[in-house]
N, C-alpha and C. Protein backbone atom coordinates (compact mmCIF):
# COMPACT_ATOMS: atom_id res chain seq x y z
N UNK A 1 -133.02 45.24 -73.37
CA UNK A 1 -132.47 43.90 -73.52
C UNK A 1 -133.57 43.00 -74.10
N UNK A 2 -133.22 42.21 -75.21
CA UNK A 2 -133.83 41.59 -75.81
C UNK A 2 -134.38 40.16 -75.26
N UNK A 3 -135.24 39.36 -75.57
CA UNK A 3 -135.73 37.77 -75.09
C UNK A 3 -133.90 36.74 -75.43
N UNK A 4 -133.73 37.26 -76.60
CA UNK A 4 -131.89 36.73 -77.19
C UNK A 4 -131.45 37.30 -76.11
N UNK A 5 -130.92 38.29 -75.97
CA UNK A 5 -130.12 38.90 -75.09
C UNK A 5 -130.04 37.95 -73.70
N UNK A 6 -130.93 37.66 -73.40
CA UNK A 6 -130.97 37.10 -71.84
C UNK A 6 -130.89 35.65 -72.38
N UNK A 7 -131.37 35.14 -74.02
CA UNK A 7 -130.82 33.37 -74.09
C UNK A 7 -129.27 33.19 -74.37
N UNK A 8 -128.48 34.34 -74.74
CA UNK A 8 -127.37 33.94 -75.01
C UNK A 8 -126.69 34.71 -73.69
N UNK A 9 -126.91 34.79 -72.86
CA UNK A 9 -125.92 35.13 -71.20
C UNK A 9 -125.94 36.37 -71.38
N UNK A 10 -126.58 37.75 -72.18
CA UNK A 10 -125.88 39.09 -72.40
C UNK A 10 -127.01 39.85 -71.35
N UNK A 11 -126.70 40.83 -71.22
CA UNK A 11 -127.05 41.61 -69.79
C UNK A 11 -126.46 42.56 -68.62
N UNK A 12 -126.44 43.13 -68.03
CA UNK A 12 -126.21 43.71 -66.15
C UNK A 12 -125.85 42.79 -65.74
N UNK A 13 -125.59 42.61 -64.98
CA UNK A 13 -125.28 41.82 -64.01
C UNK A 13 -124.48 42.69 -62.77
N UNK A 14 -124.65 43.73 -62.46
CA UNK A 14 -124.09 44.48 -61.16
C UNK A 14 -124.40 44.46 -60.22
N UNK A 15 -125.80 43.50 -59.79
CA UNK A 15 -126.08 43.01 -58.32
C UNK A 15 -124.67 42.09 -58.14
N UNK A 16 -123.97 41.07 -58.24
CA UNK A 16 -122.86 40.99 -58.10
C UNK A 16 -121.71 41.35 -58.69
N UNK A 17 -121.58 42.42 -59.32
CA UNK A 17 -120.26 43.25 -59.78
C UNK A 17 -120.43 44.33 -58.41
N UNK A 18 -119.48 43.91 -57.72
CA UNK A 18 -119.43 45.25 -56.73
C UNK A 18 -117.87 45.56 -56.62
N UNK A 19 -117.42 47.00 -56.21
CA UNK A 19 -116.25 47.42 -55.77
C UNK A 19 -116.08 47.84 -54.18
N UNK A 20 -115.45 47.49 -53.21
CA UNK A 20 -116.33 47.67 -52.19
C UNK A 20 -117.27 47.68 -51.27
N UNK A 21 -118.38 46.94 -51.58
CA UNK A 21 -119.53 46.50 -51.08
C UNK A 21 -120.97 47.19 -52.23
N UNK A 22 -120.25 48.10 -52.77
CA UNK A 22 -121.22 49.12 -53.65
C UNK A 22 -121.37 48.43 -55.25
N UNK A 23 -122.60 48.28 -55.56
CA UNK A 23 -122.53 47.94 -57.02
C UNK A 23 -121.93 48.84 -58.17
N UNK A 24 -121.59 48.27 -58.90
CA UNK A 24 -120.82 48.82 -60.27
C UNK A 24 -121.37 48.46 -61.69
N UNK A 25 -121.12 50.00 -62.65
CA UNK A 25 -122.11 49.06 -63.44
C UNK A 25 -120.81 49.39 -64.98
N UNK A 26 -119.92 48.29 -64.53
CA UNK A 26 -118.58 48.73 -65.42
C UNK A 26 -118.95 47.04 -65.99
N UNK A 27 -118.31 47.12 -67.19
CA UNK A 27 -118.26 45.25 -67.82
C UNK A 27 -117.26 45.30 -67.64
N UNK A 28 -115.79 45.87 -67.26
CA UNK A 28 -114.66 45.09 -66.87
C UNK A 28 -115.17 44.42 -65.72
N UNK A 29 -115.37 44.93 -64.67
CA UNK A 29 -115.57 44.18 -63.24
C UNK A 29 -116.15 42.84 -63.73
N UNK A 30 -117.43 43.21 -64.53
CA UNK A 30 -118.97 42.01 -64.39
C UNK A 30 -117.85 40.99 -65.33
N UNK A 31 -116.63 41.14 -65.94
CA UNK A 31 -116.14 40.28 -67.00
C UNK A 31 -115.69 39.50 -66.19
N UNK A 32 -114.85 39.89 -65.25
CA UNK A 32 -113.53 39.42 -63.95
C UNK A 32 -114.65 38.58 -63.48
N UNK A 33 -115.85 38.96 -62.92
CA UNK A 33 -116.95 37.97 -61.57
C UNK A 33 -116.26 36.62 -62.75
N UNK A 34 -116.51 36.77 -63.62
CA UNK A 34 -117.23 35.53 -64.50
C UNK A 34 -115.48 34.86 -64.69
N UNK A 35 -114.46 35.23 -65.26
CA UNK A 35 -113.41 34.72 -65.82
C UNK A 35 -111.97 35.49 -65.22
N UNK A 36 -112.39 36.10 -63.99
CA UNK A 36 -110.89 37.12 -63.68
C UNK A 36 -109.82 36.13 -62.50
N UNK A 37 -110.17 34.90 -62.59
CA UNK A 37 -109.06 34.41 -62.01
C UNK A 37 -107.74 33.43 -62.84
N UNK A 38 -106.49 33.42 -62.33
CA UNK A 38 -105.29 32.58 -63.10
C UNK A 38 -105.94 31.41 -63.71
N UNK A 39 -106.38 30.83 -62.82
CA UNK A 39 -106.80 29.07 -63.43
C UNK A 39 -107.73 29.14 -64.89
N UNK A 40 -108.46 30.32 -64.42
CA UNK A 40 -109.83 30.47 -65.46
C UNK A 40 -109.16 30.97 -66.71
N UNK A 41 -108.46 31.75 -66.89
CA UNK A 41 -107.42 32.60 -68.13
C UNK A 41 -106.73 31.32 -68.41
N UNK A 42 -106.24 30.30 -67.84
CA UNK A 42 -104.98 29.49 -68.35
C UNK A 42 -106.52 28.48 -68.91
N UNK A 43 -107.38 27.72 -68.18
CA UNK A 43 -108.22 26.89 -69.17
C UNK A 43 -109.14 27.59 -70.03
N UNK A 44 -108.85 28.67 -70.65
CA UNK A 44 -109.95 29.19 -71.38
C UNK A 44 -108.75 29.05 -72.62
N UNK A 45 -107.25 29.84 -72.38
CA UNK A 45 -106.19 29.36 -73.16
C UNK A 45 -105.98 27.84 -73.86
N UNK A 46 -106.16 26.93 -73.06
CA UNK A 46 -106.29 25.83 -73.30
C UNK A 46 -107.35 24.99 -74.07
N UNK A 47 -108.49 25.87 -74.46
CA UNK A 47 -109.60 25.58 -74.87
C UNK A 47 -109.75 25.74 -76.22
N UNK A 48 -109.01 27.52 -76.29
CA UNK A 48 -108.64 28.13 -77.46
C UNK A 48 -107.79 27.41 -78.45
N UNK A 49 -106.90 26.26 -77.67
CA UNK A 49 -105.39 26.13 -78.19
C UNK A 49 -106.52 24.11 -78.78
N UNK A 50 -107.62 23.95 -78.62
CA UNK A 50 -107.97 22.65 -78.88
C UNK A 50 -108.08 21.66 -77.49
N UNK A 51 -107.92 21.90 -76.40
CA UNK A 51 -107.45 21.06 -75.09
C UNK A 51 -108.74 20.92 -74.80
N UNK A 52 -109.23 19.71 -74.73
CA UNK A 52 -111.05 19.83 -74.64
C UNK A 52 -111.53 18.96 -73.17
N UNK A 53 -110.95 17.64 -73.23
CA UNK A 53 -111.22 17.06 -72.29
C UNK A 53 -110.40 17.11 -70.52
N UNK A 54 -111.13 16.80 -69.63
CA UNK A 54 -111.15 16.94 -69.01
C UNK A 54 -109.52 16.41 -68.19
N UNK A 55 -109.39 15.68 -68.44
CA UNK A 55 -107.90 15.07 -68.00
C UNK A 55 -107.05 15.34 -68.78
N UNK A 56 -107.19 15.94 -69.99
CA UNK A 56 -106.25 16.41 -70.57
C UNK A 56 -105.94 18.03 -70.26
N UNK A 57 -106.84 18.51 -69.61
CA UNK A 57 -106.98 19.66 -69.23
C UNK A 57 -105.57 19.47 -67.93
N UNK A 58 -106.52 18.57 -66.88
CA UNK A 58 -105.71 18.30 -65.40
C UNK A 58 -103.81 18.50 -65.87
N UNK A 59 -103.75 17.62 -67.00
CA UNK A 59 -102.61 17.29 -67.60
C UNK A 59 -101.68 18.09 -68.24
N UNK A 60 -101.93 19.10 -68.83
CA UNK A 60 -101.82 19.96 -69.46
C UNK A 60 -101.40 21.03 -68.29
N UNK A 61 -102.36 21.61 -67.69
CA UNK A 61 -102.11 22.85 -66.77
C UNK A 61 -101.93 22.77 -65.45
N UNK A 62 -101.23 21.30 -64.82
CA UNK A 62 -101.39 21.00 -63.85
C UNK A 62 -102.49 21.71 -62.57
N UNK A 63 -103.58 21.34 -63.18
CA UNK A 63 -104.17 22.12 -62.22
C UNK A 63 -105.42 20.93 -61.09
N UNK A 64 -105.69 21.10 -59.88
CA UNK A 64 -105.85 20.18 -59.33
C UNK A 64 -107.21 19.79 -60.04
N UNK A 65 -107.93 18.57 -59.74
CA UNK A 65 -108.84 18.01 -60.36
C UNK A 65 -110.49 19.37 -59.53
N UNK A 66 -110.30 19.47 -58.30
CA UNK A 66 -111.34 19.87 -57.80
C UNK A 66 -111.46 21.50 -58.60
N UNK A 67 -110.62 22.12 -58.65
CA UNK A 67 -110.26 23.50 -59.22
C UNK A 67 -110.71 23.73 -60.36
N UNK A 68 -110.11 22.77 -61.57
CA UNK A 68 -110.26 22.46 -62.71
C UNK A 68 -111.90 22.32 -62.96
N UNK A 69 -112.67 21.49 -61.99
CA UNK A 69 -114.22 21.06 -61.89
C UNK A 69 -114.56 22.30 -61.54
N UNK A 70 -114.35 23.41 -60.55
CA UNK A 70 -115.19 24.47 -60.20
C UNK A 70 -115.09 25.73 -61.22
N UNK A 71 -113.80 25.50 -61.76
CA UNK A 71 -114.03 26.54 -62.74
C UNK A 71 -114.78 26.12 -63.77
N UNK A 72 -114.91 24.91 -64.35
CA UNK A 72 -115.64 24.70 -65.53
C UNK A 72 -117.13 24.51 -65.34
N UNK A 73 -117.38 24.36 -64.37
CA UNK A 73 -118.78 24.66 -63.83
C UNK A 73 -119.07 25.87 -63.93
N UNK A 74 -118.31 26.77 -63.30
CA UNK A 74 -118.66 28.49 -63.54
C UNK A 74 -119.22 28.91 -64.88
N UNK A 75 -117.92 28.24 -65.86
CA UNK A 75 -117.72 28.89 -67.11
C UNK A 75 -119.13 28.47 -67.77
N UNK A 76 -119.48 27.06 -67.89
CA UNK A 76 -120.59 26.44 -68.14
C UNK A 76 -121.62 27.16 -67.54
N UNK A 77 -122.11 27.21 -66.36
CA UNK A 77 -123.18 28.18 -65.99
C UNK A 77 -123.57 29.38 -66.50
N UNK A 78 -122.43 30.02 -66.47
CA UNK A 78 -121.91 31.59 -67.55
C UNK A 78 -122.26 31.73 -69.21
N UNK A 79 -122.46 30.53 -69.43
CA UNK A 79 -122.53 30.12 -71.14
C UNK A 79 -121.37 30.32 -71.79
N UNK A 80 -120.78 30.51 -71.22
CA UNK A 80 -118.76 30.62 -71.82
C UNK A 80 -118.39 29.39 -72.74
N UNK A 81 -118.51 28.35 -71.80
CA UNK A 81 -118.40 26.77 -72.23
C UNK A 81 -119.72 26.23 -71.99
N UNK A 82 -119.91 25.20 -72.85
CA UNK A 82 -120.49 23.87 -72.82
C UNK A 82 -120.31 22.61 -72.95
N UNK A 83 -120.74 22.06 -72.47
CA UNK A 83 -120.33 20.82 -72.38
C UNK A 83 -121.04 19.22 -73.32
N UNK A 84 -119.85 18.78 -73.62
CA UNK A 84 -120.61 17.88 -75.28
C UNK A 84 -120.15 16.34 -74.62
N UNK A 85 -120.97 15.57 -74.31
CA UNK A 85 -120.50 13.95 -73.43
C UNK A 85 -119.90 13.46 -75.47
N UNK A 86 -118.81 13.38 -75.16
CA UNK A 86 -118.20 12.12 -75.97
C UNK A 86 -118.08 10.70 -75.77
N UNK A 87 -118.74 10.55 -74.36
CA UNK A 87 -119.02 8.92 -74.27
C UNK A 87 -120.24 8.33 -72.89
N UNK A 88 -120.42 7.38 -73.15
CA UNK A 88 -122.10 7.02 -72.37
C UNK A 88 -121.59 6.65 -71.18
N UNK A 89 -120.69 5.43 -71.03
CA UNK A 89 -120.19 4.66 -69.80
C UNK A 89 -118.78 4.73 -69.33
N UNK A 90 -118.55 5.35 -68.84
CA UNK A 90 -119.15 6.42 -67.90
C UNK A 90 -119.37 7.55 -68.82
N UNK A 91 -120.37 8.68 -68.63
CA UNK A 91 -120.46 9.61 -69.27
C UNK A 91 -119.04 10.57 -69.17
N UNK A 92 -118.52 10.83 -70.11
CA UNK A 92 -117.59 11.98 -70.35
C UNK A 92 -117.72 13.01 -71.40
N UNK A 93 -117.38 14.05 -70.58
CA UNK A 93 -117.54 15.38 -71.70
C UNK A 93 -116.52 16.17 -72.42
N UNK A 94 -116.59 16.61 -73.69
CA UNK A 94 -115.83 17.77 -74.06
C UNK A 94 -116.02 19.04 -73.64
N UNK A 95 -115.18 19.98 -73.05
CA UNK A 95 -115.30 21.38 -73.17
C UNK A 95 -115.38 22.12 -74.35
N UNK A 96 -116.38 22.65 -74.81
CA UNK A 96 -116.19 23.12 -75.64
C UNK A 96 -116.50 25.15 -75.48
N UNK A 97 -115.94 25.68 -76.04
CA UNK A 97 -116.00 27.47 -76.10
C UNK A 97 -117.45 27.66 -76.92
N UNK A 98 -118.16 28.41 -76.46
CA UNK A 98 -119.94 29.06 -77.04
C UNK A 98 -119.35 29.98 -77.94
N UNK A 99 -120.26 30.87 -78.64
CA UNK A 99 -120.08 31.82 -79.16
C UNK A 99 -119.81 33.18 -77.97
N UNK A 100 -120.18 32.79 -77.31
CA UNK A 100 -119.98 34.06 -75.95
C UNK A 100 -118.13 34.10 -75.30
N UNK A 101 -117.99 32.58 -75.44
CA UNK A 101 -116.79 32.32 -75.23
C UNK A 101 -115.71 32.55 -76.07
N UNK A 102 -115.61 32.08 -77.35
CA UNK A 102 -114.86 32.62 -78.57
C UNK A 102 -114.95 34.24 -78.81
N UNK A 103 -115.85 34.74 -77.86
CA UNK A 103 -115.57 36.55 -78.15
C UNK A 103 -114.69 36.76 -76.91
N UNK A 104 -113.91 35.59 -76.38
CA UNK A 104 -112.86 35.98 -75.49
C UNK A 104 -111.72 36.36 -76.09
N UNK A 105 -111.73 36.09 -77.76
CA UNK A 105 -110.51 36.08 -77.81
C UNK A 105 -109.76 36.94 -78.49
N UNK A 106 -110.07 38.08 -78.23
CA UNK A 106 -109.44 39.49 -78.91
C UNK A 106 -109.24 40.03 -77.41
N UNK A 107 -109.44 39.71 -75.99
CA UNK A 107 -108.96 40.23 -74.44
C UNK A 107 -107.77 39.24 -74.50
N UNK A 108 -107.64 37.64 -74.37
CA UNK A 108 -106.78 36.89 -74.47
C UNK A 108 -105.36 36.49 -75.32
N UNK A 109 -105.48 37.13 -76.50
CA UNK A 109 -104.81 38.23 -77.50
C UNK A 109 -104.18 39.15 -77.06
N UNK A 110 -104.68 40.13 -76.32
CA UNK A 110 -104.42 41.39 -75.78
C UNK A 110 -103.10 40.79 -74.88
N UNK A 111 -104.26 40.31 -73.47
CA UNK A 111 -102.99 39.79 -72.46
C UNK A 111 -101.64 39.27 -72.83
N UNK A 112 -101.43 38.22 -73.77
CA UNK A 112 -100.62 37.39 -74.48
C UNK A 112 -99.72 38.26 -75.16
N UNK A 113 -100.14 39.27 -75.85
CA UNK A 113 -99.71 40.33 -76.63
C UNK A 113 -98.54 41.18 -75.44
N UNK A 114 -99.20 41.67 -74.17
CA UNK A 114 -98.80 42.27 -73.40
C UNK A 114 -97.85 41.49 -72.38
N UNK A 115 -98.19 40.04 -71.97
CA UNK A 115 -96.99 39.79 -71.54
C UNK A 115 -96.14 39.35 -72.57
N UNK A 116 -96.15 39.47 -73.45
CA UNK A 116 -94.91 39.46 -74.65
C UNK A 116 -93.65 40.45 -74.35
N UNK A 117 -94.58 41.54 -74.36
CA UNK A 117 -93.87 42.61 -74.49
C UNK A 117 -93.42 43.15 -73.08
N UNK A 118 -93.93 42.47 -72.01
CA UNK A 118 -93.52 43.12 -70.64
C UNK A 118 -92.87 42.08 -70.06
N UNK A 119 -93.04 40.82 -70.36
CA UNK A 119 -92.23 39.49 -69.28
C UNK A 119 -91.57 38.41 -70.45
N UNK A 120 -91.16 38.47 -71.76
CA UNK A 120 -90.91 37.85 -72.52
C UNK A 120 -89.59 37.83 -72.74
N UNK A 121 -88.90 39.14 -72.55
CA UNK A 121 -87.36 39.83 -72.92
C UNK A 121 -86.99 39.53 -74.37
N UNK A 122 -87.97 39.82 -75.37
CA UNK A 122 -88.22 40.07 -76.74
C UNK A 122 -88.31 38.39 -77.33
N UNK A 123 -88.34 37.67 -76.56
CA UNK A 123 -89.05 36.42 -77.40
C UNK A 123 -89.67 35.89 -76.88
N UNK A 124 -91.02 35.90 -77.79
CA UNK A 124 -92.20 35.46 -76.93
C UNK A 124 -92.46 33.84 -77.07
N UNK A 125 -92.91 33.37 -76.15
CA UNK A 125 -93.19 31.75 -76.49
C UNK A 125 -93.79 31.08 -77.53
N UNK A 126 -94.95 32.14 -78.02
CA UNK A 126 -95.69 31.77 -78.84
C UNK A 126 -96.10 32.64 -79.84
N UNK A 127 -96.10 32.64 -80.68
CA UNK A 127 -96.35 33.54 -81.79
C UNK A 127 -97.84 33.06 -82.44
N UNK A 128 -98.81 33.80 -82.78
CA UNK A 128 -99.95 33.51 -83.41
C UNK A 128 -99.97 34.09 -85.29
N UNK A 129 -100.05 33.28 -85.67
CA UNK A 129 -99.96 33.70 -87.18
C UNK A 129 -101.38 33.28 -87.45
N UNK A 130 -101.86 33.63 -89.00
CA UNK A 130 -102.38 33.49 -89.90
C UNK A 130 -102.47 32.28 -90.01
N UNK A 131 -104.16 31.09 -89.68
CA UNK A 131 -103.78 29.88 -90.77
C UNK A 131 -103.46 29.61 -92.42
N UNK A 132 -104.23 30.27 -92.99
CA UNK A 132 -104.24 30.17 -94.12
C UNK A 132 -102.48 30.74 -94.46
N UNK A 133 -102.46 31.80 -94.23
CA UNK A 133 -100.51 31.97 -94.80
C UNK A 133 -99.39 32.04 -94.28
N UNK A 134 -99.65 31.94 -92.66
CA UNK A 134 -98.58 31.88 -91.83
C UNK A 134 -97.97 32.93 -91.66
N UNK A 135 -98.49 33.89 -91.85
CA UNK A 135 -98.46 35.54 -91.50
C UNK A 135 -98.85 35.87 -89.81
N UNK A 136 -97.13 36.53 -88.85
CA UNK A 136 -97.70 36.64 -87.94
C UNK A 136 -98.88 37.31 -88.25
N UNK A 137 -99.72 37.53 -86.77
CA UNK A 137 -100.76 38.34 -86.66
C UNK A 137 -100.68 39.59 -85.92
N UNK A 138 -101.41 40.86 -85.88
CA UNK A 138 -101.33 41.58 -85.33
C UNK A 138 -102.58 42.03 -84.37
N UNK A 139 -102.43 42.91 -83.33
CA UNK A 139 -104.08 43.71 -82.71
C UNK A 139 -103.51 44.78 -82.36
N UNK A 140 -104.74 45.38 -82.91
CA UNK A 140 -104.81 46.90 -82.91
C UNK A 140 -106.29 47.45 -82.40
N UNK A 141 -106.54 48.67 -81.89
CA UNK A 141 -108.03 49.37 -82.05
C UNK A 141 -107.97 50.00 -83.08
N UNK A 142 -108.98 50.01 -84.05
CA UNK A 142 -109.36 51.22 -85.39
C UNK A 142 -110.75 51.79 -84.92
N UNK A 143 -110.80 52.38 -85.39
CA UNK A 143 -112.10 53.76 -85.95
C UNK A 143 -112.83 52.90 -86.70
N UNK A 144 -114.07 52.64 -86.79
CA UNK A 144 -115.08 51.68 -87.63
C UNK A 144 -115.13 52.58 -88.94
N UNK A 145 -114.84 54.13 -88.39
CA UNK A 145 -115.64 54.93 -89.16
C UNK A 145 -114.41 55.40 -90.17
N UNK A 146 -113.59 55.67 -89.76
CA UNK A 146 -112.46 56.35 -90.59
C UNK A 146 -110.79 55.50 -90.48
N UNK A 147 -110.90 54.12 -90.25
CA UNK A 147 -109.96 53.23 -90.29
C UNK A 147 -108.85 53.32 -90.30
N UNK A 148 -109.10 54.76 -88.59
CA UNK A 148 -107.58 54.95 -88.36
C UNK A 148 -107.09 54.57 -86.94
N UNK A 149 -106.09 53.86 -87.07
CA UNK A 149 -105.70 53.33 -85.81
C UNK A 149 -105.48 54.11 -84.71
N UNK A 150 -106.19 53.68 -83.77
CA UNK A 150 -106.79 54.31 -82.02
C UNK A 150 -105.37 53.71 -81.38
N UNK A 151 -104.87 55.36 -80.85
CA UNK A 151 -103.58 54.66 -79.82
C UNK A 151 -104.23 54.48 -78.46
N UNK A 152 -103.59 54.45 -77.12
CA UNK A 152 -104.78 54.43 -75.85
C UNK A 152 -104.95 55.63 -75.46
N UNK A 153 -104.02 56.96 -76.11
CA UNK A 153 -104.31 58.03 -75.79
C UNK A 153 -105.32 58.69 -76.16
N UNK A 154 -105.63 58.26 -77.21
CA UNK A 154 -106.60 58.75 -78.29
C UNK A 154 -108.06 58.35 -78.11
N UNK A 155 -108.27 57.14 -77.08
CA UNK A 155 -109.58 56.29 -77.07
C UNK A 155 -109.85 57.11 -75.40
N UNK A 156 -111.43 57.59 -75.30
CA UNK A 156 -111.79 58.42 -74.51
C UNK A 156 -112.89 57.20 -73.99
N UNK A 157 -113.36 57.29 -73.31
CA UNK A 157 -114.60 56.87 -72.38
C UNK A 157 -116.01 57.25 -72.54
N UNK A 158 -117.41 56.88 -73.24
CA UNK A 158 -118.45 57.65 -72.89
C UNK A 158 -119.44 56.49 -72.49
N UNK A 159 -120.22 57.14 -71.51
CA UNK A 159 -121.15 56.55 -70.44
C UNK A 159 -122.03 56.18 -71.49
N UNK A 160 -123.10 54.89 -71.31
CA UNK A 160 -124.51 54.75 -72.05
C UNK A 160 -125.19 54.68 -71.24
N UNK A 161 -126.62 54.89 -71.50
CA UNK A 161 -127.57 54.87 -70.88
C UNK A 161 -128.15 53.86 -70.66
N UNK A 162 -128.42 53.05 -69.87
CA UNK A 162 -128.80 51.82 -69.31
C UNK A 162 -129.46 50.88 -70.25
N UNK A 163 -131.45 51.68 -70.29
CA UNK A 163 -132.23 51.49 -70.93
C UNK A 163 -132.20 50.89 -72.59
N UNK A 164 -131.46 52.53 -73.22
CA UNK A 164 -131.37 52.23 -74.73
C UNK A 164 -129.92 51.84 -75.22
N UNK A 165 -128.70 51.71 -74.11
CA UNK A 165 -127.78 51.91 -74.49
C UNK A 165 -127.25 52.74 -75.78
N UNK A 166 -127.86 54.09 -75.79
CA UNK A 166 -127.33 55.16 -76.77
C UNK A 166 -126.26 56.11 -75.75
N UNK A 167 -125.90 56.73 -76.26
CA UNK A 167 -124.46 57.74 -75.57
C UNK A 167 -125.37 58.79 -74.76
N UNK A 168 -124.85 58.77 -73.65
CA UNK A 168 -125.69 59.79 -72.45
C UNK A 168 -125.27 60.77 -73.31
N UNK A 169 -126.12 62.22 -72.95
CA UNK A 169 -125.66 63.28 -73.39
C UNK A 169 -125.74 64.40 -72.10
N UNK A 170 -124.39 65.00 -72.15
CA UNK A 170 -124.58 66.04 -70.45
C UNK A 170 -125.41 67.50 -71.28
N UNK A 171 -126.06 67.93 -70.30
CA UNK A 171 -126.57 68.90 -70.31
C UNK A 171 -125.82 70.03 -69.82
N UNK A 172 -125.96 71.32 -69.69
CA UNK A 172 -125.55 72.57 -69.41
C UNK A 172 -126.68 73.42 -69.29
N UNK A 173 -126.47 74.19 -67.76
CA UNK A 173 -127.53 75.24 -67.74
C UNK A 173 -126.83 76.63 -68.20
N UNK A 174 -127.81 77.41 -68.89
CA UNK A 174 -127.29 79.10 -69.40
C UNK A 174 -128.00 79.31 -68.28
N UNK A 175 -127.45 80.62 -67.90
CA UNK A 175 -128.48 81.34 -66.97
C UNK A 175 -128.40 82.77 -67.33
């Protein structure tokens, strides 16, 4: 891990990713510590969608004022969001999404995608197109290498190694 790595929030973090009482060293879990609750998914949505300030937030997602404050504190701590004062007296801030935060949004995609298709009954609320041509949009997994589309059957699992993060490799004894 790089001097960057640790200025832009990237890292372990499995002293609190635990399953059980036992640490874990999965980034789904360490993703959830940081953003795996309802309130946190609906104002990160809201962030995405332009909803910046703070009472417009409350307003928007009816969500209580104290709730609304503890999650955006999280997110802010997390480097997810930051926070930009748009005015002196009283100080008030914009929420705004980091670069750490805007890489939420190919999971938030996903979800949206999926309750489309599982709680929608074929029309979904919202459709995401293309700005420039107004072309829905689509998500998919591809192959970097041979730009062929990965179904979930097809996408396998391999462990990295902590240190260099290169692909563990298992061994085998002959005897």
């Amino acid at each position: 891990m790089t001097q960057n790595d640790v200025a832009e929030g990237r890292g372990r973090t499995t002293d609190s990713t635990k399953i059980g009482g036992a640490p874990v060293n999965c980034s789904i879990a360490a993703t959830l510590d940081v953003i795996g609750d309802r309130w946190t998914f609906l104002i990160l949505r809201d962030l995405f969608r332009g909803v910046r300030r703070f009472s417009d937030l409350v307003d928007d997602l009816g969500i209580a004022k104290n709730l609304l404050s503890d999650r955006l504190k999280r997110l802010v701590e997390h480097g997810v969001v930051e926070k930009v004062p748009y005015q002196e007296r009283p100080v008030r801030y914009d929420y705004r999404l980091t670069a750490k935060g805007a890489d939420l949004s190919p999971a938030l995609i996903a979800l949206m995608r999926w309750g489309d298709e599982w709680y929608a009954d074929g029309d979904p609320p919202v459709v995401l197109v293309h700005e420039t041509c107004g072309t829905p949009l689509e998500q998919h997994v591809q192959c970097p290498r041979c730009n062929e589309r990965v179904s979930p059957g097809k996408v396998r699992s391999q462990t990295q190694e902590p240190a260099t993060q290169k692909p563990a490799t298992q061994t085998t004894q002959t005897t």
